[in-house]
N, C-alpha and C. Protein backbone atom coordinates (compact mmCIF):
# COMPACT_ATOMS: atom_id res chain seq x y z
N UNK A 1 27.60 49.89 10.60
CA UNK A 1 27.67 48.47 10.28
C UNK A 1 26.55 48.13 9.31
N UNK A 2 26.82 47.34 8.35
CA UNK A 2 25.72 46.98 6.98
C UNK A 2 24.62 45.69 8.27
N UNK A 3 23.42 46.07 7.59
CA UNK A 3 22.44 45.27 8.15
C UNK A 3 23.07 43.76 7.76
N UNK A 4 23.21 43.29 6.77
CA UNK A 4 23.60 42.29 6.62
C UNK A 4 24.60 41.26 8.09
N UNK A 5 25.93 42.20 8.02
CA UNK A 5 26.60 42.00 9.13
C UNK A 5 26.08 41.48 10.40
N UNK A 6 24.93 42.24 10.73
CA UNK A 6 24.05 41.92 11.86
C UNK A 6 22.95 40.34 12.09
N UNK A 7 22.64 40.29 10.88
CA UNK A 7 22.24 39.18 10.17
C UNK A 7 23.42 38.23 10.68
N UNK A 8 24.24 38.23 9.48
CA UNK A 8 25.30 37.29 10.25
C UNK A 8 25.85 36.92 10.98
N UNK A 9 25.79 37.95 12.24
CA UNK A 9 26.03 38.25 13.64
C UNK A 9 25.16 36.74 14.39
N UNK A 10 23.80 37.24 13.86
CA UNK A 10 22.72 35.74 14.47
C UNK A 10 23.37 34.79 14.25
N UNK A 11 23.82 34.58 12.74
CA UNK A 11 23.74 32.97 12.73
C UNK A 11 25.05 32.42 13.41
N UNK A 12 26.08 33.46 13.71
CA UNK A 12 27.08 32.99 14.33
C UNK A 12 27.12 32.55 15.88
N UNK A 13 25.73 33.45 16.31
CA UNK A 13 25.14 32.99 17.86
C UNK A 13 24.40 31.45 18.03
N UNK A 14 23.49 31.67 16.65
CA UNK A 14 23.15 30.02 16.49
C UNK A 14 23.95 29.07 16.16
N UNK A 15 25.60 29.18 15.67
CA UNK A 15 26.32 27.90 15.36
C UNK A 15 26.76 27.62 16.24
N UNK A 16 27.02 28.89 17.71
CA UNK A 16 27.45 28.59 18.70
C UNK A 16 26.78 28.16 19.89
N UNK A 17 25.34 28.09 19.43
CA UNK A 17 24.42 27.30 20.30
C UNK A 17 24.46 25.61 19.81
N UNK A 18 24.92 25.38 18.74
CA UNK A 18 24.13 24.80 18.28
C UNK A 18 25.92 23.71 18.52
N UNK A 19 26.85 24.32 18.65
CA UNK A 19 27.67 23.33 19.11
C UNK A 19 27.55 23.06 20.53
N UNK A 20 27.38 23.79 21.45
CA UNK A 20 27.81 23.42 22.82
C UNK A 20 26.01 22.78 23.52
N UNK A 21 25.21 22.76 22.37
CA UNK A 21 23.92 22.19 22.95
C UNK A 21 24.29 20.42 22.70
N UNK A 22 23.89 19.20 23.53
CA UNK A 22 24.14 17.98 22.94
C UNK A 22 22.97 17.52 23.19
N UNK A 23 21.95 17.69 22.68
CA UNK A 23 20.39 17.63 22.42
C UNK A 23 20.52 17.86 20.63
N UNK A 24 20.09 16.19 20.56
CA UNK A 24 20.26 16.44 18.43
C UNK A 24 18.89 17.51 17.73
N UNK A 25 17.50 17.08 19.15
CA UNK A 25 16.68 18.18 18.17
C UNK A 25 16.88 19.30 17.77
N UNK A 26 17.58 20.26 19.58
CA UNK A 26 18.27 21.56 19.41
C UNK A 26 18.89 21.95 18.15
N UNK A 27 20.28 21.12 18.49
CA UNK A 27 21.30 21.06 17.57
C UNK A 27 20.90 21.12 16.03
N UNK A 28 19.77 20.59 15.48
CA UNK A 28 19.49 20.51 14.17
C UNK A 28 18.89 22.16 14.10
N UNK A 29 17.83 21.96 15.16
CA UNK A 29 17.15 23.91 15.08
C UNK A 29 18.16 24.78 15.32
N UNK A 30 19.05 25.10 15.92
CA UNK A 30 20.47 25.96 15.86
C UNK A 30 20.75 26.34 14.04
N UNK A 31 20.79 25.08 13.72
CA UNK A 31 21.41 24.88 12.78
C UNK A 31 20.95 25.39 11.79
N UNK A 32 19.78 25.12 11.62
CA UNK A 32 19.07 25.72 10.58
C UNK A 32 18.53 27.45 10.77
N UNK A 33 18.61 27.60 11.95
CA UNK A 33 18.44 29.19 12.21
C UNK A 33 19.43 29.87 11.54
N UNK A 34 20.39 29.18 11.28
CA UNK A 34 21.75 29.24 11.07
C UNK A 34 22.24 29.41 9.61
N UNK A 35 21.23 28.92 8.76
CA UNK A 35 21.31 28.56 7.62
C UNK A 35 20.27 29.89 7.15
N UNK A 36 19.03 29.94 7.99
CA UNK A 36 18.34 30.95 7.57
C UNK A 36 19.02 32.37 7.53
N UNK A 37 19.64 32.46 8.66
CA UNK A 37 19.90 33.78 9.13
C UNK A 37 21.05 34.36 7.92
N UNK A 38 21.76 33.44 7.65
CA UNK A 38 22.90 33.50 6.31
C UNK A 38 22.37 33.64 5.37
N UNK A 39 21.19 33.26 5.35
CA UNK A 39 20.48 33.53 3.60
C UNK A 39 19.63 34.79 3.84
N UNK A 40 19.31 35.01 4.67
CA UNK A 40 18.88 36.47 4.58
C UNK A 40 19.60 37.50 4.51
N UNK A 41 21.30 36.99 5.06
CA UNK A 41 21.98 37.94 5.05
C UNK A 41 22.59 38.26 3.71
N UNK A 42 23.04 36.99 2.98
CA UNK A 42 22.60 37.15 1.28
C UNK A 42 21.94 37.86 0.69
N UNK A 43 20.43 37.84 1.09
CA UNK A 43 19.15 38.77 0.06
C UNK A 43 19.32 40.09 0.76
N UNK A 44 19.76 40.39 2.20
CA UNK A 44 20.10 41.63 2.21
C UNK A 44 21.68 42.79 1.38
N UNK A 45 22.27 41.50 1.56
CA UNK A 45 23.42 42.48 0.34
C UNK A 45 22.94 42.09 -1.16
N UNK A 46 21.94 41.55 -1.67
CA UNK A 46 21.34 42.14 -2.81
C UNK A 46 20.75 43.41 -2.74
N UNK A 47 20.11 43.44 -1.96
CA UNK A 47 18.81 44.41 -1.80
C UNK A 47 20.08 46.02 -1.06
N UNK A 48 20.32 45.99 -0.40
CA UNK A 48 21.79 46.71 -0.66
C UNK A 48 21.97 47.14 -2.49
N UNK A 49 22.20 46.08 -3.08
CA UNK A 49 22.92 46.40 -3.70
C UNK A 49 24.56 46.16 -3.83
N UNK A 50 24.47 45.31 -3.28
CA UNK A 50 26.24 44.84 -2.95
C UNK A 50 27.05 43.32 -3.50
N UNK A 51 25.71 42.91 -4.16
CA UNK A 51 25.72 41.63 -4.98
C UNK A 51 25.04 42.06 -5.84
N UNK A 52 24.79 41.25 -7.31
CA UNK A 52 23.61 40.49 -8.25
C UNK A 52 23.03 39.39 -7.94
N UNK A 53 21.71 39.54 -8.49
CA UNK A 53 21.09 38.27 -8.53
C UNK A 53 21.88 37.07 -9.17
N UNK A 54 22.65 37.25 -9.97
CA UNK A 54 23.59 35.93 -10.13
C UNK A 54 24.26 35.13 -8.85
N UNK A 55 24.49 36.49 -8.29
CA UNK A 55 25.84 35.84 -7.47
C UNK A 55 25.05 35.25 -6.19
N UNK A 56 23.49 35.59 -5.86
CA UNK A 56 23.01 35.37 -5.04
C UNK A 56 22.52 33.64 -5.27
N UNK A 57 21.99 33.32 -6.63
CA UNK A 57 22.14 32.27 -7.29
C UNK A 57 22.89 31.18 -7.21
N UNK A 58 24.26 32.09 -7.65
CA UNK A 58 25.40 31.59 -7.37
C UNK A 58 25.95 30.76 -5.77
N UNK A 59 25.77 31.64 -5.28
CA UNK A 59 25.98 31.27 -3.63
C UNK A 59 25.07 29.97 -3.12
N UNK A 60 23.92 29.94 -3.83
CA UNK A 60 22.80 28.59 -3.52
C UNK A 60 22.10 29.03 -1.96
N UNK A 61 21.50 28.74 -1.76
CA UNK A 61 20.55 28.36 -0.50
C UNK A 61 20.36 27.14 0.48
N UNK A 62 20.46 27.17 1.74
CA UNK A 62 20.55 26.16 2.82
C UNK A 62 18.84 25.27 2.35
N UNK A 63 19.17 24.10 2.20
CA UNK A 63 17.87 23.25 2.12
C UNK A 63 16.49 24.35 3.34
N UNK A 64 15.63 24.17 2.70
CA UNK A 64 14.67 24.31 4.01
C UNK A 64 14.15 25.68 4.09
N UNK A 65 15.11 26.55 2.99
CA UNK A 65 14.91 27.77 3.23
C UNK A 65 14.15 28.29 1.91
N UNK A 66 13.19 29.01 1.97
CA UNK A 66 12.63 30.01 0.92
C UNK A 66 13.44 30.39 -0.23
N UNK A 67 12.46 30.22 -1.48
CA UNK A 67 13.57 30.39 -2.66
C UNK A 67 11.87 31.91 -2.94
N UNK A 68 12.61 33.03 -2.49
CA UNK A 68 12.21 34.03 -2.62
C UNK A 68 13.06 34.57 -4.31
N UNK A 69 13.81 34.53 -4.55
CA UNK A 69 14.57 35.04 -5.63
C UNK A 69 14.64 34.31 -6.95
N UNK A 70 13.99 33.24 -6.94
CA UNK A 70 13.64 31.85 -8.24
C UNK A 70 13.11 32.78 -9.03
């Protein structure tokens, strides 16, 4: 399985926390774990090699998160 996958694996645990929690602070931190965990899983299929930096560009970044690739 590509590291990435695994990556994405998280954030799919955090969207599913992050619905069945009804606490808005939670719910926002779910969320954004959520956002992180997807953008790393991005810079890991660069770093792979399985994208370009365009397309990583391309794809944009969740507010909040590190613009490591600017």
């Amino acid at each position: 399985m590509k590291q990435s996958q695994h990556l994405l694996d998280n954030a799919v645990i955090c969207s599913k926390l992050a619905k069945r929690t009804t606490d808005k602070q939670k719910k926002t931190h779910f969320k954004r774990m959520e956002d992180a965990w997807r953008a790393l899983a991005r810079e890991q299929d660069w770093l792979d090699g399985e994208i370009t930096p365009v397309e990583v560009s391309r794809l944009g970044r969740p507010t909040g998160v590190a613009q490591s690739l600017s």
